[in-house]
Structures are given as structure tokens and as C-alpha cells.
Protein backbone atom coordinates (compact mmCIF):
# COMPACT_ATOMS: atom_id res chain seq x y z
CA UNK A 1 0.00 0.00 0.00
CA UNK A 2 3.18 2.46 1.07
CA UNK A 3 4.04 1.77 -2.14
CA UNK A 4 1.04 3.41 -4.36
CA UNK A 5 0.97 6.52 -2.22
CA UNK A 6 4.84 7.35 -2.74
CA UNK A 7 3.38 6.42 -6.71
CA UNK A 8 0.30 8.48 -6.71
CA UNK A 9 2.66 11.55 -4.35
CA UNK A 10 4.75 10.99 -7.32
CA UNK A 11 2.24 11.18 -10.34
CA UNK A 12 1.03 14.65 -8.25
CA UNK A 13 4.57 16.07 -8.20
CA UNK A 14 5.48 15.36 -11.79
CA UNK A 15 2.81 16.98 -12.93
CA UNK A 16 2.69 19.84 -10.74
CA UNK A 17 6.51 20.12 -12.27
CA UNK A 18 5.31 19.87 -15.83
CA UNK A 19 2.73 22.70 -15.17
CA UNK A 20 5.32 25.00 -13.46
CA UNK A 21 7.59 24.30 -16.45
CA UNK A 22 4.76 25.24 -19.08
CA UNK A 23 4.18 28.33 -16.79
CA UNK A 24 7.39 29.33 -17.06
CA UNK A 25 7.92 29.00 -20.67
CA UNK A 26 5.06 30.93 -21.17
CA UNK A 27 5.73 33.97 -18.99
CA UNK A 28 9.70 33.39 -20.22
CA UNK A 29 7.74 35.33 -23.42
CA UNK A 30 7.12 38.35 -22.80
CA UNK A 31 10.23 39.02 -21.19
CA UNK A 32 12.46 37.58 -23.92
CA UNK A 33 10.39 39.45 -26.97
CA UNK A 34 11.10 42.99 -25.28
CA UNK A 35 14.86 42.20 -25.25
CA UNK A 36 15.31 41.12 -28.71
CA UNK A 37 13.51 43.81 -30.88
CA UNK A 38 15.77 46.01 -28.56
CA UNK A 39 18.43 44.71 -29.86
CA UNK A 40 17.71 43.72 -33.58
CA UNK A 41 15.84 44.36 -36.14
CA UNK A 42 13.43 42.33 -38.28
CA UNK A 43 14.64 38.59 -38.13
CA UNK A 44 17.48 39.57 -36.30
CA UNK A 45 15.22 40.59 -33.28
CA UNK A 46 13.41 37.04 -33.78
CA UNK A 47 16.11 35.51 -33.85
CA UNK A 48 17.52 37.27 -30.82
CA UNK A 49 14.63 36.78 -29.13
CA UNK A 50 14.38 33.22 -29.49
CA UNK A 51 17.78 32.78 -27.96
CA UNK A 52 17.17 35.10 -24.87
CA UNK A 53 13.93 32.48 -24.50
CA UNK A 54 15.87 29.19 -24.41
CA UNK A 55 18.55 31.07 -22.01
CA UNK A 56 16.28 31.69 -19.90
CA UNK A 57 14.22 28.34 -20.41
CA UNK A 58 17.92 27.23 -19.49
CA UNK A 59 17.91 28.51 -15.72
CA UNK A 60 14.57 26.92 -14.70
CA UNK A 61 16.52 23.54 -13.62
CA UNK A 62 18.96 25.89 -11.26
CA UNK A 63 15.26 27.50 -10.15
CA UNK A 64 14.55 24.43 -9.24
CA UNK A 65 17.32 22.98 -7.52
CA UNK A 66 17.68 26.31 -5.45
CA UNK A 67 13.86 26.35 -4.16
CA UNK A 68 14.14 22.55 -3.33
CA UNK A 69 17.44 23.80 -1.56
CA UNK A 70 15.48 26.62 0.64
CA UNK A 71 12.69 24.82 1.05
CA UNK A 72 14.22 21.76 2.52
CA UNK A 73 15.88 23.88 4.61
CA UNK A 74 13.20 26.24 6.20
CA UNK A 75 11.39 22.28 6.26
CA UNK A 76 13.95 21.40 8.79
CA UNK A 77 13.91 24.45 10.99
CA UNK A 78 10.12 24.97 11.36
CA UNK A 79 10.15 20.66 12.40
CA UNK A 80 12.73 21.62 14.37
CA UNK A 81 11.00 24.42 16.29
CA UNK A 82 7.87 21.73 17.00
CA UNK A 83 5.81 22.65 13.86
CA UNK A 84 3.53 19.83 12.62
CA UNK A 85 3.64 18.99 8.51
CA UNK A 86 -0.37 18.42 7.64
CA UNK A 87 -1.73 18.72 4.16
CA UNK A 88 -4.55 21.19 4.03
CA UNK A 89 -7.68 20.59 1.97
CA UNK A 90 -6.54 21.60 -1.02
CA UNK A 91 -3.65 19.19 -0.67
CA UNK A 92 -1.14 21.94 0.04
CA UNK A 93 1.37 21.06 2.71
CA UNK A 94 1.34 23.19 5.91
CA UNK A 95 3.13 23.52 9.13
CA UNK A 96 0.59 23.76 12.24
CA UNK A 97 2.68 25.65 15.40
CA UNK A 98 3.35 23.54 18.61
CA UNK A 99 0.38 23.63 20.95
CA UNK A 100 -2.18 24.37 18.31
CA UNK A 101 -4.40 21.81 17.07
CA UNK A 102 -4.75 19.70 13.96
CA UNK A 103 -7.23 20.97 11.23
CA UNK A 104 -10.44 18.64 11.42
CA UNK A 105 -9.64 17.90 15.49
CA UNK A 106 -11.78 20.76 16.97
CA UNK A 107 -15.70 21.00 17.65
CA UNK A 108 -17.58 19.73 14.86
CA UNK A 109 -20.23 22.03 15.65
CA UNK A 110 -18.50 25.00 15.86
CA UNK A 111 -20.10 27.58 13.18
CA UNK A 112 -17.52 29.78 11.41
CA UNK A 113 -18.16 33.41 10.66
């Protein structure tokens, strides 16, 4: 059973990476277009373009690795200071403080405003 939920977590990941990737690409656009008829002219400015896209299509993987980086770290020091991991329900994963408890643990019949 451990083994389809690390497949399924996995499944959710990879696509949530293809999205970001596709985001990225597309808002890469705007920014590279700007840059290249600034340059150039005509197909030179495509052309230009095109290559200021991939460059910076190029530094998504160091993105990437650098977020995972932070993110693993600020991970370890809010477990660290007694903060609880719990997945939220939009499947978002957040840390609870010490003390505090776990969504879906309080009064049932609590209305809130």
C-alpha cells in the first residue's frame, strides 16, 4: 500500500513540475520578446529573441534545484521548532505551530463566521 501513495505523491509532483515548467515557458515570453527587438531588427530581433527564450528556459533547472534547496531547509527548521507537517484541503502542505491543534480535530459544531 506504502508503495502506491509514494506512486500516486509521485504522479502529483510530476505533474505539478510539468505545469510550473509550461508556466514558465510561457511567462519566459514576454520578457524575452522585449529584449530582442531592442536589440535587432526584423529577423534579427526574432532571432535574438528566441535565444534570450531558451537562455532563460535554461535557468529553470537551477530555479529548481535552489527552491528545493530553501525549502528543505526552512522544512527542517520549522520541524525543528515543533511545527507539525499536515496537508490542508486543497492538498497543500502546511506547518501547524506547537500547541495548536490539527485541522479537522476541533468541535464539529463550531459555526464559522
Amino acid at each position: 500500500m506504502a508503495a502506491d501513495d509514494f506512486q500516486a505523491a509521485r504522479q502529483t509532483v510530476m505533474s505539478a513540475i510539468r505545469k510550473l515548467i509550461l508556466l514558465t515557458g510561457v511567462a519566459a515570453v514576454p520578457l524575452a520578446l522585449p529584449l530582442g527587438f531592442a536589440i535587432g531588427e526584423g529577423t534579427t530581433a526574432v532571432v535574438l529573441a528566441g535565444v534570450v527564450w531558451a537562455a532563460l528556459m535554461a535557468l529553470i533547472p537551477i530555479g529548481f534545484t535552489v527552491n528545493r534547496h530553501y525549502e528543505a531547509k526552512y522544512a527542517a527548521l520549522l520541524r525543528a521548532a515543533g511545527f507539525t507537517l499536515v496537508t490542508d484541503q486543497d492538498g497543500r502542505l502546511r506547518y501547524v505551530p506547537p500547541g495548536e491543534p490539527l485541522p479537522g480535530h476541533g468541535n464539529p459544531f463550531v459555526v464559522e463566521t
